[in-house]
Structures are given as C-alpha cells and as structure tokens.
Protein backbone atom coordinates (compact mmCIF):
# COMPACT_ATOMS: atom_id res chain seq x y z
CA UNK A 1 0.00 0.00 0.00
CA UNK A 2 1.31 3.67 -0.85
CA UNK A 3 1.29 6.06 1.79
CA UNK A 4 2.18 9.98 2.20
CA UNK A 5 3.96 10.72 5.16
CA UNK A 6 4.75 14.65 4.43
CA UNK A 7 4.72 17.46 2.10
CA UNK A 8 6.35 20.38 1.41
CA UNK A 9 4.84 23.70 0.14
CA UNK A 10 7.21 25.91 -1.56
CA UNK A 11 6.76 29.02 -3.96
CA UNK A 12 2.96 28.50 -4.33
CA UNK A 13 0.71 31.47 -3.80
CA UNK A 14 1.21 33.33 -0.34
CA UNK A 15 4.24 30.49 0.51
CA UNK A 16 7.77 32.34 0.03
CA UNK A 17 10.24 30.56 -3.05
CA UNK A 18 13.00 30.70 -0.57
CA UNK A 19 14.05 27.66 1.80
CA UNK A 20 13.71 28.96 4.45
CA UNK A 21 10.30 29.48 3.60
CA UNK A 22 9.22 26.01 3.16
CA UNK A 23 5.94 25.09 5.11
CA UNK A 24 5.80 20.80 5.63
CA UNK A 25 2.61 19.70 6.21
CA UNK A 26 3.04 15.98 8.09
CA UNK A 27 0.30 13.58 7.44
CA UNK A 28 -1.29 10.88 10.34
CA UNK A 29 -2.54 7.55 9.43
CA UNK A 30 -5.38 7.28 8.57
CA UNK A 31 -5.16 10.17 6.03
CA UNK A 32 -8.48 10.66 3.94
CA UNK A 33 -8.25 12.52 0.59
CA UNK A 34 -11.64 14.54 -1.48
CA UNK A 35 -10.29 13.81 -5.16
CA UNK A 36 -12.85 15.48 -8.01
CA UNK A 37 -13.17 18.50 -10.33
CA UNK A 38 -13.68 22.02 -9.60
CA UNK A 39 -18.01 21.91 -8.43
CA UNK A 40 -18.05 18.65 -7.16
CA UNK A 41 -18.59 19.38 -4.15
CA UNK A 42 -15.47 18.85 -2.29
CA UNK A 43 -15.36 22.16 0.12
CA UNK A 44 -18.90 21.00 0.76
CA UNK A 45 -18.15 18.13 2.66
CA UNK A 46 -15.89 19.27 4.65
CA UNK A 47 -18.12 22.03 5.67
CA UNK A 48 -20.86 19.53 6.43
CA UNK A 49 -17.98 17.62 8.77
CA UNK A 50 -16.76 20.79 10.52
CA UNK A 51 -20.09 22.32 11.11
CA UNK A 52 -22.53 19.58 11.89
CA UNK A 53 -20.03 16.64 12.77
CA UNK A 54 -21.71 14.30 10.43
CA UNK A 55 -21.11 13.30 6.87
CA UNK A 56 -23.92 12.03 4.42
C-alpha cells in the first residue's frame, strides 16, 4: 500500500520561493483525501464535517 507521510509547500501562492520558507505539512494515518473536479462538491463536505459533525 502507498502512503504519504509529508509534504512540502514551496513558492505556491502566499508560501515564500525561498528555503527557508518552506511550510511541511506531516500527514497521520489514517489520512483521507476529497479527489474530483472544480463543483463537485469537495469544500462541501468538509463544511458539512466541521459544522454539523456528520457526513452524508
């Protein structure tokens, strides 16, 4: 099985292009991930989760 441990954000929008800028984001197990295309719905559900505590 694959599995993402960390990663790094580095001259992307508001994140500096310098090293010492680097933000690393370090992941837990399990790590769940909203895949789709722009509308699908994806800020949605995490809304629903944050807000209500229950997915549908």
């Amino acid at each position: 099985m694959s599995k993402i441990e960390k990663m790094s954000i580095l001259g992307v929008r508001s994140f500096g292009v310098e090293d010492k800028d680097k933000q690393v984001i370090s992941f837990f197990s399990p790590l769940t991930v909203l895949v789709g295309p722009n509308g699908a719905g994806k800020t949605v559900c995490i809304l629903l989760r944050c807000l209500t505590g229950v997915m549908q």
